[in-house]
C-alpha atoms as a PDB file:
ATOM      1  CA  UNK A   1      79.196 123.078  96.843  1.00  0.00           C
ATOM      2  CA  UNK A   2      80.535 120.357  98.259  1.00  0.00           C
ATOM      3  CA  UNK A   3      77.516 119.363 100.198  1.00  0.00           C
ATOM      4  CA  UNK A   4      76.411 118.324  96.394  1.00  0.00           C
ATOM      5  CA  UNK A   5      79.056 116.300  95.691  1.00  0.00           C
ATOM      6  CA  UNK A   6      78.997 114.330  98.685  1.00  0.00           C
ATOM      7  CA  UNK A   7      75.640 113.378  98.062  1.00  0.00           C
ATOM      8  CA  UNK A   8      76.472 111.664  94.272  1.00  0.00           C
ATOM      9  CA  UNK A   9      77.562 108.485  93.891  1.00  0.00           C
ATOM     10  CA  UNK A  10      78.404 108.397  90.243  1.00  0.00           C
ATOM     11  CA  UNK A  11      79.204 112.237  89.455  1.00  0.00           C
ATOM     12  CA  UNK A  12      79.816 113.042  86.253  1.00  0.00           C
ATOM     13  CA  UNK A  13      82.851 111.988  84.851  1.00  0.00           C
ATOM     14  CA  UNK A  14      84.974 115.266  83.939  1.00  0.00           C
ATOM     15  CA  UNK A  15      84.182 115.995  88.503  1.00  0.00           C
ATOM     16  CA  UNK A  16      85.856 112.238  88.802  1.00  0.00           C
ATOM     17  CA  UNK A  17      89.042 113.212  86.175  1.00  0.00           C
ATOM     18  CA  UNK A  18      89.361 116.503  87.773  1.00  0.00           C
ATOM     19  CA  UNK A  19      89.478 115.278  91.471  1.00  0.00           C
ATOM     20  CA  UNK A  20      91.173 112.485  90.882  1.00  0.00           C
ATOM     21  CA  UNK A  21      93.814 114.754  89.428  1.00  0.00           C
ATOM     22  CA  UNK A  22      93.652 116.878  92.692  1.00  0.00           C
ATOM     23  CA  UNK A  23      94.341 114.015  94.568  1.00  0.00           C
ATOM     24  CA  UNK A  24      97.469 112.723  93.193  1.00  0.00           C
ATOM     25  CA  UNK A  25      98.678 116.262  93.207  1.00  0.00           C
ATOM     26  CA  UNK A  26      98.233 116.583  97.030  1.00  0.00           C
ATOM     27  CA  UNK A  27      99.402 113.369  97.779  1.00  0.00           C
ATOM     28  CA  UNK A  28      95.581 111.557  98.708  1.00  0.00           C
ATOM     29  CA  UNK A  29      95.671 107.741  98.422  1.00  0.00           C
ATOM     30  CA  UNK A  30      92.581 106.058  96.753  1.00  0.00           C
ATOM     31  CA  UNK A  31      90.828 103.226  97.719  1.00  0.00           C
ATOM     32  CA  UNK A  32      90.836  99.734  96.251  1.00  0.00           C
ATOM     33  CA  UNK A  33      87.796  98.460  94.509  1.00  0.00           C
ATOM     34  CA  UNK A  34      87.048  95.569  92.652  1.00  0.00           C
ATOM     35  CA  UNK A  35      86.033  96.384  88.475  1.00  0.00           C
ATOM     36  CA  UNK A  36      82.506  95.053  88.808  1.00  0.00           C
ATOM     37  CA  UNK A  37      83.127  93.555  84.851  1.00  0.00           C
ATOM     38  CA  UNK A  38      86.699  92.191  85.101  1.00  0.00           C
ATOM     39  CA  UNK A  39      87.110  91.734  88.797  1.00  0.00           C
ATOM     40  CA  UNK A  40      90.456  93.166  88.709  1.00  0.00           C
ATOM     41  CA  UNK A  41      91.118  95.691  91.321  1.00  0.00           C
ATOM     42  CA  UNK A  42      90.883  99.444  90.669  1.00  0.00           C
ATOM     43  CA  UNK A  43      92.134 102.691  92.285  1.00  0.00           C
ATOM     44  CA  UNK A  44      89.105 104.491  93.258  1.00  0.00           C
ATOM     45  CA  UNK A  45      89.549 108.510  94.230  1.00  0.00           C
ATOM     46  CA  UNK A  46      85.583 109.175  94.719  1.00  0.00           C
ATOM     47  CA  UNK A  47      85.822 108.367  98.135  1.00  0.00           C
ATOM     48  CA  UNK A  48      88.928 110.051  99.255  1.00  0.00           C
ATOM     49  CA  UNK A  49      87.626 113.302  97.016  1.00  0.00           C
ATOM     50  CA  UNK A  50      84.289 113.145  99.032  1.00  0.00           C
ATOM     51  CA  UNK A  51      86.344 113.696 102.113  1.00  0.00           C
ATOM     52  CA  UNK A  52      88.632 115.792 100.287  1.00  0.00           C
ATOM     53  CA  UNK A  53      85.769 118.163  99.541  1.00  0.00           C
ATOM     54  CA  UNK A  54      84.556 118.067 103.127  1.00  0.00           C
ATOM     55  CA  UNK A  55      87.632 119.095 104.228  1.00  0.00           C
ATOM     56  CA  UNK A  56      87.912 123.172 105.373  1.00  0.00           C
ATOM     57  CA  UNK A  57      91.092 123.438 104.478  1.00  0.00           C
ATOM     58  CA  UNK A  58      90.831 122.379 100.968  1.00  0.00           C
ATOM     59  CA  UNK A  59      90.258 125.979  98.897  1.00  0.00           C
ATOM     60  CA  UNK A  60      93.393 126.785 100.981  1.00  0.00           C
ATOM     61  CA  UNK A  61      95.631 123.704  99.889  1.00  0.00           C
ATOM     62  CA  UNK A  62      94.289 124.550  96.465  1.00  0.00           C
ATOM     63  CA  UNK A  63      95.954 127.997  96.642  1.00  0.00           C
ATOM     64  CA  UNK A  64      99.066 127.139  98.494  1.00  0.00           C
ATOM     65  CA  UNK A  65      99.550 124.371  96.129  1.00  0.00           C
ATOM     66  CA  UNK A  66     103.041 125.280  93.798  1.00  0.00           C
ATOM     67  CA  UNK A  67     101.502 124.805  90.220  1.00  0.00           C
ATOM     68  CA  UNK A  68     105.080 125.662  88.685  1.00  0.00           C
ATOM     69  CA  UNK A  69     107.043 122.973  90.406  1.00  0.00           C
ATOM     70  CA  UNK A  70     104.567 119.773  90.470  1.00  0.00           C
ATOM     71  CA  UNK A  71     107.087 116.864  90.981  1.00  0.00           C
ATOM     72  CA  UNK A  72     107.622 114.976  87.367  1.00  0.00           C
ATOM     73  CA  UNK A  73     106.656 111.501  89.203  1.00  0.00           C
ATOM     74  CA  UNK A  74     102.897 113.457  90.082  1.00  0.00           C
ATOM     75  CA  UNK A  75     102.765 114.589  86.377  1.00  0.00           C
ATOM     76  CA  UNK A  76     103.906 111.409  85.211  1.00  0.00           C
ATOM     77  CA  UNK A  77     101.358 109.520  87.408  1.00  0.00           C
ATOM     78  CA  UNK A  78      98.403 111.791  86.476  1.00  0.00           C
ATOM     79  CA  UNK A  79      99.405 111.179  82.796  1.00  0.00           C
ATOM     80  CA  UNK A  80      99.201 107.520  83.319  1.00  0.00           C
ATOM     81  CA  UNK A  81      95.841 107.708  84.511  1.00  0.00           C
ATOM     82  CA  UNK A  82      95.111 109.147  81.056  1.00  0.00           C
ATOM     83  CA  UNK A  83      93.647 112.262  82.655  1.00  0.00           C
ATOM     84  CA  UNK A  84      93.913 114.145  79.247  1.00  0.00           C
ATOM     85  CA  UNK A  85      92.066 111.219  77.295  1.00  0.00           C
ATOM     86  CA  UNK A  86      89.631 111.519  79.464  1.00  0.00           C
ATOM     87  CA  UNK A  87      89.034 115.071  79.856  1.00  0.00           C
ATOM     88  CA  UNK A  88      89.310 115.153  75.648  1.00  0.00           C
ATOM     89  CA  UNK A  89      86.548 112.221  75.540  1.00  0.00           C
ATOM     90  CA  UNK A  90      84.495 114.254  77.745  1.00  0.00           C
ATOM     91  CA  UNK A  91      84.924 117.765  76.017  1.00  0.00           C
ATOM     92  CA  UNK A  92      84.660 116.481  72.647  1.00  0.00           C
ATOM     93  CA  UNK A  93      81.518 113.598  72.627  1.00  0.00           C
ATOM     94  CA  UNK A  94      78.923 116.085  72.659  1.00  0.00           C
ATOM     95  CA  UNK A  95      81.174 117.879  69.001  1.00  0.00           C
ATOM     96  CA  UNK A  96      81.623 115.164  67.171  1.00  0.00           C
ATOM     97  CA  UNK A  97      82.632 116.842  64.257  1.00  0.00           C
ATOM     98  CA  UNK A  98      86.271 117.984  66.259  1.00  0.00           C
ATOM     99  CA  UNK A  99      89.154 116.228  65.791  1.00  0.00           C
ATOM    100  CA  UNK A 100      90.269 113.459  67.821  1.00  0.00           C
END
């Protein structure tokens, strides 16, 4: 599986949120890009989740990881990234008869 996602540059965007997520919860830096509209500099987690992916050890940091005591900063920091608006935007565009 991850051969495939090494291969796509612009994945779909619930694969971004979700790996992005990942990689604040194990403690993976992103890289710095320029926004090619604003300029303004961006974190970027595709490229550290590429590697992340690659990495043999990852299904077993998945499993190690404690769910029940993720640090309040991580949460907070994933939250800030507005992982769940994200994740709702993607789960509800193709029903657009749900709430929002």
């Amino acid at each position: 599986m991850a051969t495939v996602w090494v291969r796509v540059q612009n994945p779909p965007g619930i694969v971004k949120v979700v790996l992005e997520a990942v990689c604040i919860m194990l403690g993976i830096k992103p890289d710095r890009k320029p926004d090619p509209t604003t300029g303004k500099m961006l974190d970027d987690y595709w490229g550290p989740s590429v590697k992340l992916l690659g990495d043999m050890k990852f299904l077993d940091r998945l499993r190690l990881y404690d769910k029940d005591n993720i640090p309040p900063a991580v949460m907070q920091k994933i939250r800030q990234k507005s992982v769940s608006a994200h994740i709702h935007t993607h789960l509800t565009a193709p029903f657009p008869g749900l709430p929002g």
